[in-house]
Protein backbone atom coordinates (compact mmCIF):
# COMPACT_ATOMS: atom_id res chain seq x y z
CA UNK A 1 -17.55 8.49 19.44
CA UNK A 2 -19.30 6.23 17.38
CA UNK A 3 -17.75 3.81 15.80
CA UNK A 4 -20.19 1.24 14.28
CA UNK A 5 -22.64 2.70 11.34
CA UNK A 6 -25.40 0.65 9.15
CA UNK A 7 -24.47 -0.25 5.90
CA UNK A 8 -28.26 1.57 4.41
CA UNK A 9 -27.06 4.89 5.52
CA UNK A 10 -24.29 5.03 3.40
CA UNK A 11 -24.26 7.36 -0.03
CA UNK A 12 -22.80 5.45 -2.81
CA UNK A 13 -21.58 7.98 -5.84
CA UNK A 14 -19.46 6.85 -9.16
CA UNK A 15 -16.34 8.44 -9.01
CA UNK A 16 -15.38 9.17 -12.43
CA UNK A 17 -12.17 9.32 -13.65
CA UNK A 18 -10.38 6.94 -10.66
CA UNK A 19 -10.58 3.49 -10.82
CA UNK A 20 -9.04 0.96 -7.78
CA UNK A 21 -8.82 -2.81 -8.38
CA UNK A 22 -10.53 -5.03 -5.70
CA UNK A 23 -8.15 -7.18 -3.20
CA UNK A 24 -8.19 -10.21 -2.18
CA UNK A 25 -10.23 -10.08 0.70
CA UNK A 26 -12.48 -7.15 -0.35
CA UNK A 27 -14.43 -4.34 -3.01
CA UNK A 28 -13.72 -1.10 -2.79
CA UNK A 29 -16.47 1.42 -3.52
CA UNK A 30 -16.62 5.25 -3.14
CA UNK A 31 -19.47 6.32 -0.67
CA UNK A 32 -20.17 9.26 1.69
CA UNK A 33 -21.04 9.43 5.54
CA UNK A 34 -22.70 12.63 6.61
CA UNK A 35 -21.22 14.30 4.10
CA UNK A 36 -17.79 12.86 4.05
CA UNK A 37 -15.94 10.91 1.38
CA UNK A 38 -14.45 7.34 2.07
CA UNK A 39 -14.30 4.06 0.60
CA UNK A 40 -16.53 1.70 1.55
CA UNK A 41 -13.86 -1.80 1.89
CA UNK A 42 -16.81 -4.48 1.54
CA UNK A 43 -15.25 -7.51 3.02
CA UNK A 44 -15.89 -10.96 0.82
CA UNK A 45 -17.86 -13.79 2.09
CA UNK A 46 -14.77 -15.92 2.60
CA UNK A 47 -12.84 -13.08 4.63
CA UNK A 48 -16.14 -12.05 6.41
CA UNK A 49 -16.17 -15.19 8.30
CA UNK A 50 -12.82 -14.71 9.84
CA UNK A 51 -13.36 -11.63 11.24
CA UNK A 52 -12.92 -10.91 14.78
CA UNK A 53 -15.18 -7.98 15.43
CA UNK A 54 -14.12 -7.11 18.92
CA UNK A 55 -10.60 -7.21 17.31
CA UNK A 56 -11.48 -4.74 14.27
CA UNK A 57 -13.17 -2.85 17.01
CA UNK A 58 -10.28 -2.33 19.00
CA UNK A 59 -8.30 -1.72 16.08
CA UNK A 60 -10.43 1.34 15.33
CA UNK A 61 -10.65 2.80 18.41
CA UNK A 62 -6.80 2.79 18.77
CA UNK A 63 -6.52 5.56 16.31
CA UNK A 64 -9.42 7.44 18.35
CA UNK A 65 -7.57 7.05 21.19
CA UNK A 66 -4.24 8.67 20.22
CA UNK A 67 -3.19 11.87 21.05
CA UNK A 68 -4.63 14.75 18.23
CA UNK A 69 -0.91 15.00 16.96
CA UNK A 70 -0.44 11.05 16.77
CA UNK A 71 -3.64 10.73 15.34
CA UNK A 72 -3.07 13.05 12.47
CA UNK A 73 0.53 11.92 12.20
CA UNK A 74 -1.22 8.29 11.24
CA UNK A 75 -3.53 10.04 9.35
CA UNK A 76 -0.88 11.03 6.94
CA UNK A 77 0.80 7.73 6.78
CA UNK A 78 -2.23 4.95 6.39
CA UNK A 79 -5.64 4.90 5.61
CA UNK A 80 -6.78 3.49 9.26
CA UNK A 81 -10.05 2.39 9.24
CA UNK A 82 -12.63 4.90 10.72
CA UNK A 83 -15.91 2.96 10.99
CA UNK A 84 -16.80 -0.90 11.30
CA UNK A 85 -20.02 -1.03 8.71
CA UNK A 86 -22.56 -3.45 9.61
CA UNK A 87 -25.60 -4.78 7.29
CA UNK A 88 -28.15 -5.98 9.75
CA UNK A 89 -26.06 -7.43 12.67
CA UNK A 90 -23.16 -9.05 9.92
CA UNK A 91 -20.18 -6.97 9.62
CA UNK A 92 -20.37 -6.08 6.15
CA UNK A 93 -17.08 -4.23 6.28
CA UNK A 94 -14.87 -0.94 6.98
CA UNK A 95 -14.73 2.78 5.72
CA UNK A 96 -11.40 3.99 5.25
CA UNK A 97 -10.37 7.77 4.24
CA UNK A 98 -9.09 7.52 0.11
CA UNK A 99 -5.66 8.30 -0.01
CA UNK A 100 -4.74 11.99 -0.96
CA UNK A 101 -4.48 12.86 -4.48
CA UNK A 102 -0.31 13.11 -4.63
CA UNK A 103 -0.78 9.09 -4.49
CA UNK A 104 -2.72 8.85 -7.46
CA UNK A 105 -1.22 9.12 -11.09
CA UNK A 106 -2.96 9.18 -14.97
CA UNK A 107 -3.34 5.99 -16.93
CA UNK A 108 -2.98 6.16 -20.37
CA UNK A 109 -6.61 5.32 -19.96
CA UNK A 110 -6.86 8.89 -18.62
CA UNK A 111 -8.00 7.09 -15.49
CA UNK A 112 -6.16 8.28 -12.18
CA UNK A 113 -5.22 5.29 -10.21
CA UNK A 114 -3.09 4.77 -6.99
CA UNK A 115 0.11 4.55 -7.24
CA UNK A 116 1.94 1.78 -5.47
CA UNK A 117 5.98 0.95 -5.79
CA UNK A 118 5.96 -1.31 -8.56
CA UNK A 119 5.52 1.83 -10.24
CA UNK A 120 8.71 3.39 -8.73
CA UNK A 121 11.57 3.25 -11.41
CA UNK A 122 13.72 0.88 -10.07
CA UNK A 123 18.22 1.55 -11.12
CA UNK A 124 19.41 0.25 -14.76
CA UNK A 125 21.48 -2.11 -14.27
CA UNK A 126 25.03 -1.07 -12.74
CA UNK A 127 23.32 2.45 -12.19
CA UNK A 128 21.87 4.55 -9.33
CA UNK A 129 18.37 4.33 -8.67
CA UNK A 130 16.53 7.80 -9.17
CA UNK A 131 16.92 9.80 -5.92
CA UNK A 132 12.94 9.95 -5.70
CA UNK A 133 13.20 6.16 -5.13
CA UNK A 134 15.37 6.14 -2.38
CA UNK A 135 13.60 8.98 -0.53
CA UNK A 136 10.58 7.15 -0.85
CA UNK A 137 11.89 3.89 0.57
CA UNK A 138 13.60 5.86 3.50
CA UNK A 139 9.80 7.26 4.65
CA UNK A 140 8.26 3.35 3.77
CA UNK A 141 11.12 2.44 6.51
CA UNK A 142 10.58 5.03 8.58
CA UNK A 143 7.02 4.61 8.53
CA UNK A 144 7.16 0.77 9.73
CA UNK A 145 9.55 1.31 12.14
CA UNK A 146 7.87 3.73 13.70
CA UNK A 147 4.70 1.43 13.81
CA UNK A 148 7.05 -1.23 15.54
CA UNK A 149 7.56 1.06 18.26
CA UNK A 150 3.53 1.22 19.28
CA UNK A 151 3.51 -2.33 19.32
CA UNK A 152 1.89 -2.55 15.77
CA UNK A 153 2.79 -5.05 13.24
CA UNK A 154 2.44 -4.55 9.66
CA UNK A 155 1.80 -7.65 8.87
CA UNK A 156 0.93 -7.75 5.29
CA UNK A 157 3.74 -5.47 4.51
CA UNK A 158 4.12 -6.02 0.41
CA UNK A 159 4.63 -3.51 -2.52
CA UNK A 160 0.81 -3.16 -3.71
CA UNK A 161 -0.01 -2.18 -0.35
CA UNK A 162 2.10 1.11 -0.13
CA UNK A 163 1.31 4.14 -1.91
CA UNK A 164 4.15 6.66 -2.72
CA UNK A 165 4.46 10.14 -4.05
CA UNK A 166 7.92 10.59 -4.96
CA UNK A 167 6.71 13.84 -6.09
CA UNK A 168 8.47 16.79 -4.14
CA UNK A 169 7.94 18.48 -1.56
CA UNK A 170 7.55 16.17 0.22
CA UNK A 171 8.01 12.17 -1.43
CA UNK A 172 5.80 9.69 0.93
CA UNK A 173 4.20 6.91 1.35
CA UNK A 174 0.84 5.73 2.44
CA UNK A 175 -0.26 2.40 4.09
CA UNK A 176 -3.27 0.43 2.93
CA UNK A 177 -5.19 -2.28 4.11
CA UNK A 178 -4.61 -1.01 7.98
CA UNK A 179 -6.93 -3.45 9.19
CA UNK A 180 -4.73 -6.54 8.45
CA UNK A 181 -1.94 -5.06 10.92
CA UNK A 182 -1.75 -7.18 14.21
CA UNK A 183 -0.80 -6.06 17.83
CA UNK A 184 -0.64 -7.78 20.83
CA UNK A 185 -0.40 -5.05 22.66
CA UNK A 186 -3.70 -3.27 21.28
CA UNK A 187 -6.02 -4.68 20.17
CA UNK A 188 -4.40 -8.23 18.80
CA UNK A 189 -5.58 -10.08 15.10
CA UNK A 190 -8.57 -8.74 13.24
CA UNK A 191 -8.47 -12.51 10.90
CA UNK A 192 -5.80 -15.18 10.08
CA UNK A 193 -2.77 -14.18 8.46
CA UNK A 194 -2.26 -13.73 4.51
CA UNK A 195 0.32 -12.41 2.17
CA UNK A 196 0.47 -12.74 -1.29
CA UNK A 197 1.99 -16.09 -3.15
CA UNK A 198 5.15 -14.14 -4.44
CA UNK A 199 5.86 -12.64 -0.31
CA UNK A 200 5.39 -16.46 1.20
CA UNK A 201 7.93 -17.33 -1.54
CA UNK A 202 10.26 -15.78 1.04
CA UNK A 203 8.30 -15.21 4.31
CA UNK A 204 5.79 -18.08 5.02
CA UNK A 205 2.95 -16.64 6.44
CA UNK A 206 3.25 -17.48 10.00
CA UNK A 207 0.67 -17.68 12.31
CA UNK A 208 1.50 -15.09 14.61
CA UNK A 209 3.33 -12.05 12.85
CA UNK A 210 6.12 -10.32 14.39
CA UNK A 211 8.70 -7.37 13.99
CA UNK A 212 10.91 -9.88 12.64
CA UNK A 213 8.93 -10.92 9.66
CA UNK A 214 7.72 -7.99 9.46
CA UNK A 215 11.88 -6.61 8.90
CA UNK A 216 12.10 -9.57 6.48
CA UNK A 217 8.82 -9.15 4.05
CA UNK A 218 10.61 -4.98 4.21
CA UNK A 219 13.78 -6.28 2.75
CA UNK A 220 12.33 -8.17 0.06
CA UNK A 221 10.08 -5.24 -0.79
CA UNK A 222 13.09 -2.71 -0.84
CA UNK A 223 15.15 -5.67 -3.03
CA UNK A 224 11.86 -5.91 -5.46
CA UNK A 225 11.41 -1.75 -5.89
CA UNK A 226 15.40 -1.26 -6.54
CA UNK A 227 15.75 -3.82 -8.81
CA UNK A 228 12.33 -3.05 -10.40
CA UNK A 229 11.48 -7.01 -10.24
CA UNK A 230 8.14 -7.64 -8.25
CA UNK A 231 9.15 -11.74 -8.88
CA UNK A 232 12.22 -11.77 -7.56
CA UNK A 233 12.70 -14.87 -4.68
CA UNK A 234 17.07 -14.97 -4.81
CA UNK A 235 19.93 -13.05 -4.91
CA UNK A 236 22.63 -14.11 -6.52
CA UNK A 237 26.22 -12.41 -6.37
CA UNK A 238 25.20 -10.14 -9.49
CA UNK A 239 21.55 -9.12 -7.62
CA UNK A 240 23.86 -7.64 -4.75
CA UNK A 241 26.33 -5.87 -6.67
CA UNK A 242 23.22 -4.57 -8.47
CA UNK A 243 21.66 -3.12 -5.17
CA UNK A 244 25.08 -2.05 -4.02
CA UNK A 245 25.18 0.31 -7.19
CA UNK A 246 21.63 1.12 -6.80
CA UNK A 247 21.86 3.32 -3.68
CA UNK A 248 24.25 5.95 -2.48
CA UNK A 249 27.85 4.67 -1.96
CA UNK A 250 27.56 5.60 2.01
CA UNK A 251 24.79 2.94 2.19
CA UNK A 252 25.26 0.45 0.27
CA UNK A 253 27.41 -1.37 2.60
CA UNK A 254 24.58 -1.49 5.37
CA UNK A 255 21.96 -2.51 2.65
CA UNK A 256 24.36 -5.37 1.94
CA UNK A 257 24.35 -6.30 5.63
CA UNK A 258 20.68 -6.39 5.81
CA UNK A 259 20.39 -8.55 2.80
CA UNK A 260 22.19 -10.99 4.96
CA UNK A 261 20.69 -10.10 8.57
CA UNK A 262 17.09 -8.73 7.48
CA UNK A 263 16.11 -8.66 11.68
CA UNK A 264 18.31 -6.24 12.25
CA UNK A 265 16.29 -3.41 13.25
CA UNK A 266 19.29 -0.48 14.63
CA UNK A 267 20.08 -0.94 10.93
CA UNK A 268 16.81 -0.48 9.30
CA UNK A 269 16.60 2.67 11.39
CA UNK A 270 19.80 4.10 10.20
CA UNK A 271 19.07 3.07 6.82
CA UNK A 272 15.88 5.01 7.14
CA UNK A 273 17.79 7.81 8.36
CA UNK A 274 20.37 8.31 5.66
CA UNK A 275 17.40 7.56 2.84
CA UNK A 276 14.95 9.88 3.93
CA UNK A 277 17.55 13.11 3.78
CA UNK A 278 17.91 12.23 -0.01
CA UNK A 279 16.47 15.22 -1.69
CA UNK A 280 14.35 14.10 -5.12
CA UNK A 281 14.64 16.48 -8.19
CA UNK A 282 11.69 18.83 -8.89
CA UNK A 283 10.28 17.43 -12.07
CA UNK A 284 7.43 19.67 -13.82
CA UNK A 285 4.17 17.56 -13.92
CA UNK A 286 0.95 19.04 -14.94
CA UNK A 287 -1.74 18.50 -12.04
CA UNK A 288 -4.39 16.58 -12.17
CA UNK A 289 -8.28 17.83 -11.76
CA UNK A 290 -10.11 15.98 -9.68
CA UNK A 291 -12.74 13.71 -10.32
CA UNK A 292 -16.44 15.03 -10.04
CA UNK A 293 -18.19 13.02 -7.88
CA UNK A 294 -21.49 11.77 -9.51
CA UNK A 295 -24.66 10.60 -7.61
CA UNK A 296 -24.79 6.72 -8.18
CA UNK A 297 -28.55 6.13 -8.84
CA UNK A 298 -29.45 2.89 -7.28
CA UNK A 299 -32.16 0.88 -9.63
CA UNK A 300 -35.04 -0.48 -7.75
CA UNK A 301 -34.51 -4.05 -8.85
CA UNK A 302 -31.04 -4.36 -7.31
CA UNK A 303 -30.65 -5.65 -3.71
CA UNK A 304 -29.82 -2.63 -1.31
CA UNK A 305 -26.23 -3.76 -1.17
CA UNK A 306 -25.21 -4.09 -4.44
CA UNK A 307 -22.58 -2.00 -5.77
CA UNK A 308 -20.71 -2.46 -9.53
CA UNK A 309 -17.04 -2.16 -10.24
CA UNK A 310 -16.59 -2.78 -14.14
CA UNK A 311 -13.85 -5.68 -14.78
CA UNK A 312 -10.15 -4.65 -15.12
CA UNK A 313 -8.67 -2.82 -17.77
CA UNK A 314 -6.00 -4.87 -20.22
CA UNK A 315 -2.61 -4.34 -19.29
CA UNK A 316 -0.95 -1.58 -20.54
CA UNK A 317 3.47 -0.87 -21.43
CA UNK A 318 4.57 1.44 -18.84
CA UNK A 319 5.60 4.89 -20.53
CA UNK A 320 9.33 4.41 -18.93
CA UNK A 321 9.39 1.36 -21.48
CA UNK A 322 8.63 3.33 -24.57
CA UNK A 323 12.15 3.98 -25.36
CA UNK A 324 14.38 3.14 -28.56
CA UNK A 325 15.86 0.16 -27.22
CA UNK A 326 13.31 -2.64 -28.44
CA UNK A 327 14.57 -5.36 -27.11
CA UNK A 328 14.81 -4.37 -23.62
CA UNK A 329 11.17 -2.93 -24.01
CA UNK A 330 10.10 -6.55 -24.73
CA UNK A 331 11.89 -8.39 -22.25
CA UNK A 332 10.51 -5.74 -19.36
CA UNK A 333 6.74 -6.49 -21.27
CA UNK A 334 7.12 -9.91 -20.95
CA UNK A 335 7.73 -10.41 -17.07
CA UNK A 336 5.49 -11.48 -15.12
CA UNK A 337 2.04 -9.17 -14.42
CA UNK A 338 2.31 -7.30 -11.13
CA UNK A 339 -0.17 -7.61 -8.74
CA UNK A 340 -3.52 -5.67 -8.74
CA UNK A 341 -3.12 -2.72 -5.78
CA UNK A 342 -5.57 -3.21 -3.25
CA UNK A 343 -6.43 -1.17 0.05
């Protein structure tokens, strides 16, 4: 199988109507390979640098190793990479496969953009959190355990890099940025170890990540969806008899425990299993069309690897925030941004 491709023969199209933020290692544009739709990760100078290749190499041919029911088992859970791109004899980047469209949801912008768990609702306080929330968090645990048991590490395991549909059927979640997961086992580091400011706030990045920080950075990232505060670095009595509300009553005391003992992994795993049976409610929710896919015609002045992505939209009041009660509707506006999602 081949697994390294040339930057020149890739197709780039604007896909109108979705719109995904760059990370911080990378600029994601919408291309095609023989035909097939991906996104085109375009590493930055800074990250380029870092990059083992034989690692990222490895990395890719794990997936093409699995068995076809593994493989399309991972498939449904994380946008692995598929191809390392090269321009010349740099690596230039990876294609990954977008996510499907259940992750994506309208901006008032009437833009369809992925949806990560900061835009879960979170529980009121005192309250349950919606069922939808908890189901999704069970597969997100799930999902990482069952990563742990092939030896792979997360890594950079943080809120803007999971996707969820809490939509039923079937309420998921999908990994992004695969190619930051480490395992020693496999295939080892693709580049040095990076979280986001707000996750080393509780988990210093360390230099070789493990199941253990990745249990810890899963905590804070359940804490941070149920309590709907993507700051949050403590917890106080009153955060814990907040989370204790926030899930059902048979769980509450093993959350508790893991708020305490975050390494705990027989926990996580039972955790997982009593939070993925929740059932969500069937809410009615028009569907969305998808996006025609429009030929990007390059102009001959432009180097051969240029691609645009226009600058961020302003910030806009989530619609769960539109209610009567003013002043809670300006204290939520006035946190903190959350982070930009990234693949």
């Amino acid at each position: 199988m081949r697994d390294e491709i040339d930057a020149r023969d890739l197709g780039f199209f604007d896909s109108r109507g979705i719109r995904i933020d760059a990370g911080g290692n990378a600029v994601l544009t919408f291309c095609t390979y023989r035909g097939t739709p991906y996104l085109f990760k375009r590493f930055t100078q800074e990250h380029r640098a870092q990059v083992d290749e034989h690692a990222l190499l490895r990395l890719i041919r794990w997936r093409a190793g699995l068995a076809p029911d593994e493989r399309a088992g991972l498939d449904a859970v994380a946008a692995w990479p598929r191809y390392l791109v090269r321009l010349g004899a740099r690596v230039d980047g990876v294609l990954v496969p977008p996510a499907p469209p259940g992750f994506f949801a309208m901006s008032r912008s009437h833009l369809r953009t992925p949806r990560g768990l900061t835009e879960l609702d979170g529980a009121a306080p005192g309250s349950p959190a919606p069922s939808g929330t908890i189901a999704v968090l069970g597969h997100l645990i799930t999902v990482v355990r069952d990563l742990h048991e092939r030896g792979v590490v997360v890594n950079d395991l943080q809120p803007d890099n999971v996707l969820c549909a809490p939509e039923p059927p079937s309420p998921g979640v999908y990994l992004v940025d695969c190619d930051s997961m480490v395992s020693g086992r496999h295939w080892g580091q693709v580049a040095a170890p990076a979280a986001p400011d707000l996750m080393n706030e509780v988990q210093p990045t360390a230099q070789h990540p493990t199941i253990a920080t990745d249990l810890h950075k899963l905590m804070w990232t359940v804490v941070r969806v149920l309590l709907e505060e993507p700051t949050q670095v403590g917890l106080g009595p009153s955060d814990r008899a907040l989370l204790a509300a926030a899930v059902p009553p048979d769980s509450a005391g093993l959350l508790i425990h893991l708020l305490g003992s975050p390494g705990d992994a027989v926990a996580w795993d039972r955790l997982a299993r009593q939070w993925s049976a929740v059932t969500a409610p069937v809410t009615a929710r028009p569907m969305l069309p998808a996006a025609p896919a429009v030929p990007y015609r390059r102009r001959s002045w432009l180097p051969a690897d240029y691609a645009y992505q226009p600058d961020p939209c302003p910030p806009v009041l989530p619609a769960r925030l539109r209610h009567e009660n003013r002043l809670d509707a300006l204290r939520a506006a006035l946190r903190p941004p959350r982070p930009r999602r990234s693949y």
